[in-house]
PDB file of N, CA and C in Angstrom:
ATOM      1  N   UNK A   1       0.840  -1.171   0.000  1.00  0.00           N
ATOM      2  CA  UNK A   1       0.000   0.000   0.000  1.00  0.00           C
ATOM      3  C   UNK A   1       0.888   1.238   0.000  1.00  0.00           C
ATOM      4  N   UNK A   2       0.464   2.442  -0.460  1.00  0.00           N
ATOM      5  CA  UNK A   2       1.250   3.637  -0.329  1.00  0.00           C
ATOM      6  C   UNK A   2       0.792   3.952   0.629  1.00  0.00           C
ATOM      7  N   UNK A   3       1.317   5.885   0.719  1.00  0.00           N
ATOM      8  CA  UNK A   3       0.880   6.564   1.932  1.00  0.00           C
ATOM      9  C   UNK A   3      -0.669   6.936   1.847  1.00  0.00           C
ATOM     10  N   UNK A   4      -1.446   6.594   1.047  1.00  0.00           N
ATOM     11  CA  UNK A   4      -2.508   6.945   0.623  1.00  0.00           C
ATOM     12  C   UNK A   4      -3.641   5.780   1.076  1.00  0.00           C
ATOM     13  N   UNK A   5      -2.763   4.688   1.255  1.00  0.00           N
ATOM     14  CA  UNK A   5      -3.500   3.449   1.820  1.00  0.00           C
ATOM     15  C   UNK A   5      -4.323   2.909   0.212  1.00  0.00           C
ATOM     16  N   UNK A   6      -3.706   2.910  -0.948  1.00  0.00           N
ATOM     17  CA  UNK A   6      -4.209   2.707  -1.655  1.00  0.00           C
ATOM     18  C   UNK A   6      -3.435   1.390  -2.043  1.00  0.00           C
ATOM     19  N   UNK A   7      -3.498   0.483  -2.935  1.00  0.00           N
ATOM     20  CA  UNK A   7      -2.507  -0.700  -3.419  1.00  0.00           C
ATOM     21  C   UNK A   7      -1.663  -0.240  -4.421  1.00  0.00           C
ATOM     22  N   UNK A   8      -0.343  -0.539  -4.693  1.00  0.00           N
ATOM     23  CA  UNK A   8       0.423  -0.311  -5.120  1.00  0.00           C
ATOM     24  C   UNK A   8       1.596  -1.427  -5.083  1.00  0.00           C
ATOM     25  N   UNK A   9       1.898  -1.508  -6.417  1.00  0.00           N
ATOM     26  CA  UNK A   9       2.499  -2.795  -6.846  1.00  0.00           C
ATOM     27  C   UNK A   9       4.646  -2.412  -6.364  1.00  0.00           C
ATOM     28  N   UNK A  10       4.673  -3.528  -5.542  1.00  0.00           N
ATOM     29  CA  UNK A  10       6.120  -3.737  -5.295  1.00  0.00           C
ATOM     30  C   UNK A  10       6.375  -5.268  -5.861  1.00  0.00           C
ATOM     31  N   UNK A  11       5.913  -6.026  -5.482  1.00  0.00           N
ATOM     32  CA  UNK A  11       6.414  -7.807  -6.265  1.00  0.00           C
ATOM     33  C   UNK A  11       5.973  -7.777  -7.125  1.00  0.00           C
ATOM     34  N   UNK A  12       4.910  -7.631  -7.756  1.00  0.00           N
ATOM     35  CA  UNK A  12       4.090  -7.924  -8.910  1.00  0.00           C
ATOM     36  C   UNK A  12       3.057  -6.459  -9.392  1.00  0.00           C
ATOM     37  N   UNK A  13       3.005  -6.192 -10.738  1.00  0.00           N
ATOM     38  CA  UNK A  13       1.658  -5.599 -11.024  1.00  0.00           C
ATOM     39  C   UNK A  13       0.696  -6.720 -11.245  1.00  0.00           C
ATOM     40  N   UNK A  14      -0.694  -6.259 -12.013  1.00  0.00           N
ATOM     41  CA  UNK A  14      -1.545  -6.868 -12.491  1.00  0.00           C
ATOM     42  C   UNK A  14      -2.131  -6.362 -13.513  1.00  0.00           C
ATOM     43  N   UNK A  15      -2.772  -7.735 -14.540  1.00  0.00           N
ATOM     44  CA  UNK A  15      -3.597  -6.754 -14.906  1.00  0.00           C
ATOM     45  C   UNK A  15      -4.829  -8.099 -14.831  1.00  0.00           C
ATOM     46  N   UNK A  16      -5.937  -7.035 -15.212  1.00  0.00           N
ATOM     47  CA  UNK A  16      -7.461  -7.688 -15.020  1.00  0.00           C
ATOM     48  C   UNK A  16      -8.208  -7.619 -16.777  1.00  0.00           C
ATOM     49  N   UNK A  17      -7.367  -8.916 -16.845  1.00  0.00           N
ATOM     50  CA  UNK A  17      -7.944  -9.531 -17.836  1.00  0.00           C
ATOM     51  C   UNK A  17      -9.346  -9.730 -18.615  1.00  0.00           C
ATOM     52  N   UNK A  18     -10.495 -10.097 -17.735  1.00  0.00           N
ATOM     53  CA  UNK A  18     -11.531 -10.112 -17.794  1.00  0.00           C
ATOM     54  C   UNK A  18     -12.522 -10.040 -16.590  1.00  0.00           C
ATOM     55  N   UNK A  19     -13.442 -10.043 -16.325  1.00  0.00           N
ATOM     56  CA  UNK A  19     -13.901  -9.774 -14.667  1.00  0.00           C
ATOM     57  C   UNK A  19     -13.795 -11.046 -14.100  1.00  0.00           C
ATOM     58  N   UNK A  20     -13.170 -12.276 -14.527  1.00  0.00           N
ATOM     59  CA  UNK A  20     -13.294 -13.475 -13.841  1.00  0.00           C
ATOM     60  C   UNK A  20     -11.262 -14.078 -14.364  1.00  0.00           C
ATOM     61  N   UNK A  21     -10.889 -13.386 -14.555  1.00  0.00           N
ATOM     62  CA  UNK A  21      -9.758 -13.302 -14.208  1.00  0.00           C
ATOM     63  C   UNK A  21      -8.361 -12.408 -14.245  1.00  0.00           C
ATOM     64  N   UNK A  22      -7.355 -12.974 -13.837  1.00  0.00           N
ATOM     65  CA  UNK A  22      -6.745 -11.559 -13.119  1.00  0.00           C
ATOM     66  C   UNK A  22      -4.912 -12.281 -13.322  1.00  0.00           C
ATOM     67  N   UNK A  23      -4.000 -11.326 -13.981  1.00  0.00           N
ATOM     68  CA  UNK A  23      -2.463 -12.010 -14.374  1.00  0.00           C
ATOM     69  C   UNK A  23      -1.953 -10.887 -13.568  1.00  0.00           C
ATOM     70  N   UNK A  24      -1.035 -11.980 -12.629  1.00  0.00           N
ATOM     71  CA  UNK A  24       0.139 -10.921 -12.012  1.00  0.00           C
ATOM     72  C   UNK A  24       1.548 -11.697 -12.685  1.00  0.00           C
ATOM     73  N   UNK A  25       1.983  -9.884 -12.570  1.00  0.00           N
ATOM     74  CA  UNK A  25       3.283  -9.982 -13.274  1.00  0.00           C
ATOM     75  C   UNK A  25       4.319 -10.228 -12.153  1.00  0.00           C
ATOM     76  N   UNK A  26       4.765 -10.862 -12.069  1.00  0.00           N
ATOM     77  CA  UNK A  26       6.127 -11.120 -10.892  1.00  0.00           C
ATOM     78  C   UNK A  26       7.119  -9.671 -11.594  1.00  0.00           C
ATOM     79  N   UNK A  27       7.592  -9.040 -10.256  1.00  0.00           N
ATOM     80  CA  UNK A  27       8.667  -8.338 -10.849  1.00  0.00           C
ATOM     81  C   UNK A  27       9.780  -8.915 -11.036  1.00  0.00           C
ATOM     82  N   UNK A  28      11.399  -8.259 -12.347  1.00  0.00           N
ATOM     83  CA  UNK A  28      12.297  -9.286 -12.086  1.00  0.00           C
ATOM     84  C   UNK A  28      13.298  -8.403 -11.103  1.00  0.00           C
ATOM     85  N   UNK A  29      14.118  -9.121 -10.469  1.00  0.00           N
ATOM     86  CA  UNK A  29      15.133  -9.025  -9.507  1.00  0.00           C
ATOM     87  C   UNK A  29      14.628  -8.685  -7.951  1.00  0.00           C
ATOM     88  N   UNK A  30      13.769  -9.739  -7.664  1.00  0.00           N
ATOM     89  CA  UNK A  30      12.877  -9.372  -6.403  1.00  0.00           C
ATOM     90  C   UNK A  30      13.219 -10.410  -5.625  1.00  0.00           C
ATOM     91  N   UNK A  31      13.923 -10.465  -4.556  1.00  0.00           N
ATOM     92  CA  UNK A  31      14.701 -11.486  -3.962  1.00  0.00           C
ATOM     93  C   UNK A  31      14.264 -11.729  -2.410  1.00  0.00           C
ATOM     94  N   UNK A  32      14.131 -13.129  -2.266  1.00  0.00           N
ATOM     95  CA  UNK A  32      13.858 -13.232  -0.611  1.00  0.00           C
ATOM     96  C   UNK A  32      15.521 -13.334  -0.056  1.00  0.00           C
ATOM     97  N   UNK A  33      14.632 -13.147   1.185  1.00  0.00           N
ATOM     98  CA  UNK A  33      15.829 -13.293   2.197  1.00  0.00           C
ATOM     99  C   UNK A  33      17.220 -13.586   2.079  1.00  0.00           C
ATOM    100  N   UNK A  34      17.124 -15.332   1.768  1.00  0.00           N
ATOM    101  CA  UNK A  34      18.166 -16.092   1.436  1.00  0.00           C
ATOM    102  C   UNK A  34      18.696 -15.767  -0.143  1.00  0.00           C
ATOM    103  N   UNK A  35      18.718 -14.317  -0.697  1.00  0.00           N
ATOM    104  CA  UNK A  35      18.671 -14.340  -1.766  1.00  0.00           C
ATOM    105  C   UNK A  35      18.581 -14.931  -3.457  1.00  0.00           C
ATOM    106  N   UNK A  36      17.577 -15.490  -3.186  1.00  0.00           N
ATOM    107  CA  UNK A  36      16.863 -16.683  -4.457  1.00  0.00           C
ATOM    108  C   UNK A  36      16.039 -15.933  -4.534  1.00  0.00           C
ATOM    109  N   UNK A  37      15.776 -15.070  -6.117  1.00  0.00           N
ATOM    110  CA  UNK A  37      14.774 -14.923  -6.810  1.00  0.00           C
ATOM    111  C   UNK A  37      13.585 -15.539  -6.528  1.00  0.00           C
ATOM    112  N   UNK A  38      12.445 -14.249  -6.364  1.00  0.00           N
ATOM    113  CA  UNK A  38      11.019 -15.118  -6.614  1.00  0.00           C
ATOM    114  C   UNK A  38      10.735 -15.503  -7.630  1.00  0.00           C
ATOM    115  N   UNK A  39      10.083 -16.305  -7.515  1.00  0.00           N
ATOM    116  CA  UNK A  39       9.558 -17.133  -8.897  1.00  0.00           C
ATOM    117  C   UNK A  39       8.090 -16.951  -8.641  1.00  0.00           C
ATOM    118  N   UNK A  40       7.209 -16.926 -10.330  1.00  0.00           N
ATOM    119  CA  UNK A  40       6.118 -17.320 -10.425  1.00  0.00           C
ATOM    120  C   UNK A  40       5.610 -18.941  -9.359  1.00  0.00           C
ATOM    121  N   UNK A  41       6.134 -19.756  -9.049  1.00  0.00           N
ATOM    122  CA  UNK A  41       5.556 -20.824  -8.431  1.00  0.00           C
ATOM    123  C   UNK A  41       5.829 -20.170  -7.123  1.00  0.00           C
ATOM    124  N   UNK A  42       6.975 -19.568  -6.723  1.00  0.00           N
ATOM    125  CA  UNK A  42       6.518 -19.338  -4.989  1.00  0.00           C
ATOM    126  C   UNK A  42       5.435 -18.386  -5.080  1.00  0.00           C
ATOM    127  N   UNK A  43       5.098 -17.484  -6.158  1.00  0.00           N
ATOM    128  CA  UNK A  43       3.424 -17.145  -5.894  1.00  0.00           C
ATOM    129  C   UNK A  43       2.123 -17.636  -5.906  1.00  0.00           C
ATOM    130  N   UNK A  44       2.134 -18.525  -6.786  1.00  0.00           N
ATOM    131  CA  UNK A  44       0.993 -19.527  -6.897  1.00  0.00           C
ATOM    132  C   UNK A  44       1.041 -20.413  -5.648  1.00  0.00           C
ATOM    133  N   UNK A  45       2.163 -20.922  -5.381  1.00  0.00           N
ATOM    134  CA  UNK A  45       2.124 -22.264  -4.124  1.00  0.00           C
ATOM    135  C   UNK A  45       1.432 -21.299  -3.064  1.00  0.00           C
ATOM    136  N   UNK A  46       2.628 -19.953  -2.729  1.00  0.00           N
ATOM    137  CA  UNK A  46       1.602 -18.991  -1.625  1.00  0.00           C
ATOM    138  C   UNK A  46       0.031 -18.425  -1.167  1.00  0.00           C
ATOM    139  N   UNK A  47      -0.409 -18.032  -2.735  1.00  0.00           N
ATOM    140  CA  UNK A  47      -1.749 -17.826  -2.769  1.00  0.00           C
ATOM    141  C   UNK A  47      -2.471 -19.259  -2.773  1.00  0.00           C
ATOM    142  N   UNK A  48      -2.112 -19.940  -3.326  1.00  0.00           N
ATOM    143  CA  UNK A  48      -2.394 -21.608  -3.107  1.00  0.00           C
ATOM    144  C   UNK A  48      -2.606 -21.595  -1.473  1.00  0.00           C
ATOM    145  N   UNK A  49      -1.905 -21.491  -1.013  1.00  0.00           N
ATOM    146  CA  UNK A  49      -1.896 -22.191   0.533  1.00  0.00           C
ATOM    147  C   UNK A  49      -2.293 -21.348   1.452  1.00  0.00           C
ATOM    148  N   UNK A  50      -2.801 -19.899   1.037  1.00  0.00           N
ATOM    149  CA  UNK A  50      -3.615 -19.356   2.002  1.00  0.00           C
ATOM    150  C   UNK A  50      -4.603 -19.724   1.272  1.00  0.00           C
ATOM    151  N   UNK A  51      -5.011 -19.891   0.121  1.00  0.00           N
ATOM    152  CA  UNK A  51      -6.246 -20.426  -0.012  1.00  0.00           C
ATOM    153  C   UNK A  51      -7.146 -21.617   0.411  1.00  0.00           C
ATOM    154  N   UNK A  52      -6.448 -22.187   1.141  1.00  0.00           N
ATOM    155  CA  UNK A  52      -6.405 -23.662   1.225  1.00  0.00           C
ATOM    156  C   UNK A  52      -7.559 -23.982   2.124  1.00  0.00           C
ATOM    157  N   UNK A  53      -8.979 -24.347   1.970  1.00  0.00           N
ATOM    158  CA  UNK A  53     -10.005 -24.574   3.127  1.00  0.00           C
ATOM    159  C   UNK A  53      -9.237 -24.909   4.565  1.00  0.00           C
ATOM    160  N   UNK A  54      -8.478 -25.159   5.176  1.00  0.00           N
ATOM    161  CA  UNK A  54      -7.430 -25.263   6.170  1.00  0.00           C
ATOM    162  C   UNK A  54      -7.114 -23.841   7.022  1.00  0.00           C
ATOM    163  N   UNK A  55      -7.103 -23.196   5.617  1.00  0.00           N
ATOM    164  CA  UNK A  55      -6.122 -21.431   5.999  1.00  0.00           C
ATOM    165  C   UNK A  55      -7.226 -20.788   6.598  1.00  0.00           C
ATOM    166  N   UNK A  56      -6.663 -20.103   7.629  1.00  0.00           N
ATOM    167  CA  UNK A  56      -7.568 -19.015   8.436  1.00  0.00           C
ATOM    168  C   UNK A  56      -7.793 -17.744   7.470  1.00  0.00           C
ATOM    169  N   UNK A  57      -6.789 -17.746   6.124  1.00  0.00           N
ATOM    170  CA  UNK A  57      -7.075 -16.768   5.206  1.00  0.00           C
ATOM    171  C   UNK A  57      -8.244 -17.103   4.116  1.00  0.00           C
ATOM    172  N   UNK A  58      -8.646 -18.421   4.030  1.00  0.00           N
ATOM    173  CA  UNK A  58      -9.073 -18.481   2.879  1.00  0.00           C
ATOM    174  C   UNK A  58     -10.529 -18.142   2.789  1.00  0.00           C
ATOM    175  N   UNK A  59     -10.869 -16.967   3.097  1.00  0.00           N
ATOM    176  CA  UNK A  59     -12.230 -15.783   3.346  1.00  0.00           C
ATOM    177  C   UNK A  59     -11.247 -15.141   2.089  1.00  0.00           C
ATOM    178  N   UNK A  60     -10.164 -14.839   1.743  1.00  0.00           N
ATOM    179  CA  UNK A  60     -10.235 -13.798   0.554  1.00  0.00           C
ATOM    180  C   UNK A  60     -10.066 -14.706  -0.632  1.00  0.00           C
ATOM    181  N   UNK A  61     -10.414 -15.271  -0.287  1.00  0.00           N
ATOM    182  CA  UNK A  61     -10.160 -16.721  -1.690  1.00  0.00           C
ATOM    183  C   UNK A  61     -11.889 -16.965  -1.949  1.00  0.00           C
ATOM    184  N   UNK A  62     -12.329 -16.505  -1.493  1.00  0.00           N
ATOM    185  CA  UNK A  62     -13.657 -17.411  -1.550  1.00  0.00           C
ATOM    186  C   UNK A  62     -14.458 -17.476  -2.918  1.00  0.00           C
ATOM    187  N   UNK A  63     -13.694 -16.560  -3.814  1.00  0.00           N
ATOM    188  CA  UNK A  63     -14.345 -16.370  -5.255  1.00  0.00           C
ATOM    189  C   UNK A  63     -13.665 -16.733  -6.234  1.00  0.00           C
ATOM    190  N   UNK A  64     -11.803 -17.498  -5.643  1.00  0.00           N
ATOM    191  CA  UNK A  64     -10.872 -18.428  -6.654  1.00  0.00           C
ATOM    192  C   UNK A  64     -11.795 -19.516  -6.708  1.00  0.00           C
ATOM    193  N   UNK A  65     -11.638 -19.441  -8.251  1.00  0.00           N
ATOM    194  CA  UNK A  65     -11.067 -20.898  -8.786  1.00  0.00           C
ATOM    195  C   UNK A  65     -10.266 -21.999  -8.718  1.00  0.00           C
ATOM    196  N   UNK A  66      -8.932 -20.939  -9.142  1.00  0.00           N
ATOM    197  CA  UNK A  66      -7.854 -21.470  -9.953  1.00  0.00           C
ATOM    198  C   UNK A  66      -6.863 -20.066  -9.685  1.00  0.00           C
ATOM    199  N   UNK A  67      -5.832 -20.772  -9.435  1.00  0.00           N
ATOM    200  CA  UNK A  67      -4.681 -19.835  -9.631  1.00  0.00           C
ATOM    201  C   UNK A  67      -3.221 -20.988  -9.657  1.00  0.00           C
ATOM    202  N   UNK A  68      -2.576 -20.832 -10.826  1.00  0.00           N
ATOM    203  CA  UNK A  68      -1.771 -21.249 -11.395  1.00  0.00           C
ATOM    204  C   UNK A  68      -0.609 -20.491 -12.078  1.00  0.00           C
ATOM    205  N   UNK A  69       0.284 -21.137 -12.535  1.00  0.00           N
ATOM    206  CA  UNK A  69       1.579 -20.645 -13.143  1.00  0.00           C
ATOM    207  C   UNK A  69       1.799 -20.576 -14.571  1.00  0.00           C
ATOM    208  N   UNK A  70       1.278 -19.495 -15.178  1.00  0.00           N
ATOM    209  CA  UNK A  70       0.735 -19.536 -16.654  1.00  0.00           C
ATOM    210  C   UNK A  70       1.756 -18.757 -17.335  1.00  0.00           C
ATOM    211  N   UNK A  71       3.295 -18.385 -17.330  1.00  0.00           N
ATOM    212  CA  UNK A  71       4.240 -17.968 -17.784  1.00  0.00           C
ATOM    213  C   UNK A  71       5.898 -17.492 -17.041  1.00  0.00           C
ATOM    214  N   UNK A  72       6.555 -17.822 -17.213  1.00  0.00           N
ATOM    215  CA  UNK A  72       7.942 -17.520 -16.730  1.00  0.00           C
ATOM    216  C   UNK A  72       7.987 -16.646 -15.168  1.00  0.00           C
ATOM    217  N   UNK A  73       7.281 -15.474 -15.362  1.00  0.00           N
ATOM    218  CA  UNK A  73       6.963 -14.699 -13.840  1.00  0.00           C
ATOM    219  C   UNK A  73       5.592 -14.018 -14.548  1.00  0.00           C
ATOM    220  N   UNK A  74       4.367 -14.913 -14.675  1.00  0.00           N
ATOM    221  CA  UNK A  74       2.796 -14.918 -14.528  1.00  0.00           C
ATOM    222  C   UNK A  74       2.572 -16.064 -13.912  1.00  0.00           C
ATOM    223  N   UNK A  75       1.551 -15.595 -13.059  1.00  0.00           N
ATOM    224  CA  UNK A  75       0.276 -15.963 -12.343  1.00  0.00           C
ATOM    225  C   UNK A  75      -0.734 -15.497 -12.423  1.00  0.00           C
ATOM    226  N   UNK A  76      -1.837 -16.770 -13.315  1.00  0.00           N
ATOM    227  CA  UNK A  76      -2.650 -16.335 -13.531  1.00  0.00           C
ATOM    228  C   UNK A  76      -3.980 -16.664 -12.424  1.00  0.00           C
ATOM    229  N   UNK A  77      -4.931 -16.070 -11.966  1.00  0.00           N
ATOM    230  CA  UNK A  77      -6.029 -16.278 -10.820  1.00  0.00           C
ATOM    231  C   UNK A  77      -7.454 -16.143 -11.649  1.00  0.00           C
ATOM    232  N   UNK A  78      -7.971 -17.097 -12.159  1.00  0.00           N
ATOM    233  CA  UNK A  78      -9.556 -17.548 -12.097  1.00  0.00           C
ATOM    234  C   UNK A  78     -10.435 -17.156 -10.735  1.00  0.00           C
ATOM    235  N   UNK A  79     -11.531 -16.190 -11.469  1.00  0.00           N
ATOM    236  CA  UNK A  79     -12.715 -16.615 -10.430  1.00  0.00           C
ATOM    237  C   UNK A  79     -13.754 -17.392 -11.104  1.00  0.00           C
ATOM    238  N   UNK A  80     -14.719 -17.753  -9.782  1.00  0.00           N
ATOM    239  CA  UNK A  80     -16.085 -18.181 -10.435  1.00  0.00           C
ATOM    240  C   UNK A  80     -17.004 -16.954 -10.484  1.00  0.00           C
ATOM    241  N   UNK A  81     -16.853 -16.110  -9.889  1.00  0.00           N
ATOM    242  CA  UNK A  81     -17.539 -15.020 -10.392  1.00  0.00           C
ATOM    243  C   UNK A  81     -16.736 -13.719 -10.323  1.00  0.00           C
ATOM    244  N   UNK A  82     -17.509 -12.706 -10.351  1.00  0.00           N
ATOM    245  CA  UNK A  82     -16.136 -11.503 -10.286  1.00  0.00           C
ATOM    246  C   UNK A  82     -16.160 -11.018  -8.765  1.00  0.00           C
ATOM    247  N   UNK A  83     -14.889 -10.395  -8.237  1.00  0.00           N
ATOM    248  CA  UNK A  83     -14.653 -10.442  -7.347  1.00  0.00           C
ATOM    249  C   UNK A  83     -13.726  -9.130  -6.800  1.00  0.00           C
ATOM    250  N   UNK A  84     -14.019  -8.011  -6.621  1.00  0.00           N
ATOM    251  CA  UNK A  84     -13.822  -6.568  -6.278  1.00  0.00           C
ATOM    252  C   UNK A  84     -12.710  -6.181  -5.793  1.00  0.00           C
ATOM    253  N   UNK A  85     -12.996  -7.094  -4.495  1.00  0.00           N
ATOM    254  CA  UNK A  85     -11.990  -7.038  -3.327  1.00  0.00           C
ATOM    255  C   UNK A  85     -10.480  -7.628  -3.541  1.00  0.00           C
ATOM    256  N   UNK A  86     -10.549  -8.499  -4.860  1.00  0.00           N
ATOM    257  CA  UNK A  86      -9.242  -9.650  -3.993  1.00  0.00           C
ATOM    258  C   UNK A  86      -8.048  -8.889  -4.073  1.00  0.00           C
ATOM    259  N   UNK A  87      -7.841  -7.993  -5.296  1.00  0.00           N
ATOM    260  CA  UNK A  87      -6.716  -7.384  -5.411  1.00  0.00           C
ATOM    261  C   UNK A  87      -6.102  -6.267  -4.336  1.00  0.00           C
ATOM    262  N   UNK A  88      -7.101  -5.747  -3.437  1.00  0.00           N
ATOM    263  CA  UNK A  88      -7.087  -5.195  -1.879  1.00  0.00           C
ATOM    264  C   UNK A  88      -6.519  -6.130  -0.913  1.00  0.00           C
ATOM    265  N   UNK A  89      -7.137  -7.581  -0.815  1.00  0.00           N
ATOM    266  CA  UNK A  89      -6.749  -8.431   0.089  1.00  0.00           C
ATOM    267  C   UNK A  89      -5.579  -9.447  -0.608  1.00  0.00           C
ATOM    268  N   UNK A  90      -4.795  -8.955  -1.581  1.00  0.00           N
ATOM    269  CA  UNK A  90      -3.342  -8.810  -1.424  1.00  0.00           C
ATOM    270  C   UNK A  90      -2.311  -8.197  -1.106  1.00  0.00           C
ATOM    271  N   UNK A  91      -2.676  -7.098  -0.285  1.00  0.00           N
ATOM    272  CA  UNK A  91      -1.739  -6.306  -0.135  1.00  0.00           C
ATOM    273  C   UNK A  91      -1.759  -6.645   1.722  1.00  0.00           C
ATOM    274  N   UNK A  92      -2.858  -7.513   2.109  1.00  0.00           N
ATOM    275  CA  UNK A  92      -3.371  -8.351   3.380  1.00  0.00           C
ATOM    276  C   UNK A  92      -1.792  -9.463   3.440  1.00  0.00           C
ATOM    277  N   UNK A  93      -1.966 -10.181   5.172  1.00  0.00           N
ATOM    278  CA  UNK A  93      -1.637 -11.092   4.987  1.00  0.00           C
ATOM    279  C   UNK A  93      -2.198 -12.418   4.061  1.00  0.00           C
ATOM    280  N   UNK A  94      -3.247 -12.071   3.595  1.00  0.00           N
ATOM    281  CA  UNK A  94      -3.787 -13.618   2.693  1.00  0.00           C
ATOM    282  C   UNK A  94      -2.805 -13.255   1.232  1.00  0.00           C
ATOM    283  N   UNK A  95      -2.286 -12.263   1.119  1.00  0.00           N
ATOM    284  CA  UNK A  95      -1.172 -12.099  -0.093  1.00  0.00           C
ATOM    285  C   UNK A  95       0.418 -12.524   0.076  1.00  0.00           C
ATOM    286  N   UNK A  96       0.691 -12.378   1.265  1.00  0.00           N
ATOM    287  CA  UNK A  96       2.105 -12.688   1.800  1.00  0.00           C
ATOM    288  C   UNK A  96       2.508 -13.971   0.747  1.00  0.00           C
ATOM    289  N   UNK A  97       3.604 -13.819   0.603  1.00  0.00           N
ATOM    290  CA  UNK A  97       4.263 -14.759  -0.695  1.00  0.00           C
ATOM    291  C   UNK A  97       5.769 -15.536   0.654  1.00  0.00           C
ATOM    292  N   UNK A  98       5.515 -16.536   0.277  1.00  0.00           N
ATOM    293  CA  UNK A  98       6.787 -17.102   0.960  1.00  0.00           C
ATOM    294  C   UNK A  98       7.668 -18.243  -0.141  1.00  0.00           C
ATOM    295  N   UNK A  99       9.078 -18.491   0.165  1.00  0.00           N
ATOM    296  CA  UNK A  99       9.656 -19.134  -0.925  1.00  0.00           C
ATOM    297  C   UNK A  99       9.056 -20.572  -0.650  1.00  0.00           C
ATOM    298  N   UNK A 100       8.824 -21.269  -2.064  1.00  0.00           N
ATOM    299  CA  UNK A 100       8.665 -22.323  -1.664  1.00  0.00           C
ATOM    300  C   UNK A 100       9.169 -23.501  -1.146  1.00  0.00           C
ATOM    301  N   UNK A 101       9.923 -23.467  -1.650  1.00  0.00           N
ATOM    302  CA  UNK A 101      11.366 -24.549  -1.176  1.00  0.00           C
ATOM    303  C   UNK A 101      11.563 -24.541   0.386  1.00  0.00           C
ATOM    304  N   UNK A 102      11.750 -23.258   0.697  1.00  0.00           N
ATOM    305  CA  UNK A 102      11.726 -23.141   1.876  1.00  0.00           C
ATOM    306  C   UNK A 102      10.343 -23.426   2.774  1.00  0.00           C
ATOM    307  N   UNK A 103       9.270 -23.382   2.521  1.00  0.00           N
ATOM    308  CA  UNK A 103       7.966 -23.720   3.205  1.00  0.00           C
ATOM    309  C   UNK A 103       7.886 -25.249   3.141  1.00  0.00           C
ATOM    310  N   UNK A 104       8.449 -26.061   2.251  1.00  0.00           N
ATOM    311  CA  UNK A 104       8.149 -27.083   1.847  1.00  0.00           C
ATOM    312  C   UNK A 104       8.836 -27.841   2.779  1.00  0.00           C
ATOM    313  N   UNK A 105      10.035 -27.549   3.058  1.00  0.00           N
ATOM    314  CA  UNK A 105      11.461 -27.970   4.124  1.00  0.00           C
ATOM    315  C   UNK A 105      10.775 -27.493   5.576  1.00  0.00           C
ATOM    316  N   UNK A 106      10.067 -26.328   5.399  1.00  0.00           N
ATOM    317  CA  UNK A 106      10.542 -26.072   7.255  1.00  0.00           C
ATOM    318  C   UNK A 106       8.946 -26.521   7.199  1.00  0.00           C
ATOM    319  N   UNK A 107       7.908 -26.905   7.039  1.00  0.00           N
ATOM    320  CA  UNK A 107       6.715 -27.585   7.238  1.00  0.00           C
ATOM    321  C   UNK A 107       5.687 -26.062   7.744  1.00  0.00           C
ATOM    322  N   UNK A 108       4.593 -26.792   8.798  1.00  0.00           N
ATOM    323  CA  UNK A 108       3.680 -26.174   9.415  1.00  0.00           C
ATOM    324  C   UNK A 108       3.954 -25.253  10.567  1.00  0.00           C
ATOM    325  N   UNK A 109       5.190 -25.508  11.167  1.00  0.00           N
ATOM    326  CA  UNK A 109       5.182 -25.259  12.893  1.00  0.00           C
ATOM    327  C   UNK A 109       6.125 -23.735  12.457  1.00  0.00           C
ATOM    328  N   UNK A 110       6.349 -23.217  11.778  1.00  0.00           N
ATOM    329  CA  UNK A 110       7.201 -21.653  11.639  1.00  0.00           C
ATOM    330  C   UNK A 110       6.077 -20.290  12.217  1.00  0.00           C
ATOM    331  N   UNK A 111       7.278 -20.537  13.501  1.00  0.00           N
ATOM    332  CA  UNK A 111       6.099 -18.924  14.312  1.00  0.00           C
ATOM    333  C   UNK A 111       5.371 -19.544  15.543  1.00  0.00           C
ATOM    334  N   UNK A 112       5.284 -21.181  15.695  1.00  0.00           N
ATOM    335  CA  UNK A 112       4.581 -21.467  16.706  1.00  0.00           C
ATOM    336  C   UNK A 112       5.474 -21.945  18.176  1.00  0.00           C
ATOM    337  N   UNK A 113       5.334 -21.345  19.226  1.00  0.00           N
ATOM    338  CA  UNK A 113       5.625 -21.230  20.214  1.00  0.00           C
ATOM    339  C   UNK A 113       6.075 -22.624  20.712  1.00  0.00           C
ATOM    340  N   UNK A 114       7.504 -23.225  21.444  1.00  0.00           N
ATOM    341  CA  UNK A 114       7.318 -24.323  22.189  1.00  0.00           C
ATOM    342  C   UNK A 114       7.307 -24.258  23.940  1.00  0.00           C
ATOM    343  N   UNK A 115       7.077 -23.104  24.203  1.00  0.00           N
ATOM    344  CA  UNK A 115       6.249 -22.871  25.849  1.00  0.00           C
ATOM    345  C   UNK A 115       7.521 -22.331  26.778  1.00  0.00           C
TER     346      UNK A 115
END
């Protein structure tokens, strides 16, 4: 978000294809942590897995389809109907992008307390 509280693209723009779907552009040289390039799949796996009936996020998913890896750094997001909000509730934690490799290795328990 800017100072305006409006959305504003740092990883990815978009564009809105049709009202039932929606291509984000991965930016290039956008690096996590461990410096490895994001990739189009650590965005899809991410929005994937807050979407996931499981996820306490997946209230901003509720009008995906489909969201998949439809070019080099695109992701493309299907709705079943059109859907106003979602591009707002990416700039939410239900947008947070994490690497995948790394989610895949360190599992479920990252952030949870052992007492």
């Amino acid at each position: 978000m800017d100072s305006k509280f409006a959305v504003s693209p740092n990883l990815a723009t978009y564009e809105q294809v049709s009202p039932t779907q929606l291509k984000l552009k991965i930016r290039d040289g956008v690096k996590f942590w461990d410096g490895k390039p994001l990739t189009a799949e650590d965005v899809a796996y991410s929005l994937n897995r807050s979407a996931a009936d499981d996820s306490a996020l997946s209230y901003a998913f509720l009008f995906v389809k489909d969201i998949k890896v439809t070019g080099d750094q695109e992701v493309t997001v299907t709705f079943s109907s059109p859907d106003s909000g979602f591009v707002d509730s990416l700039a939410t934690v239900a947008g947070a992008v994490v690497e995948k490799a790394w989610a895949e290795k360190t599992g479920d328990k990252v952030g949870t307390s052992t007492g």
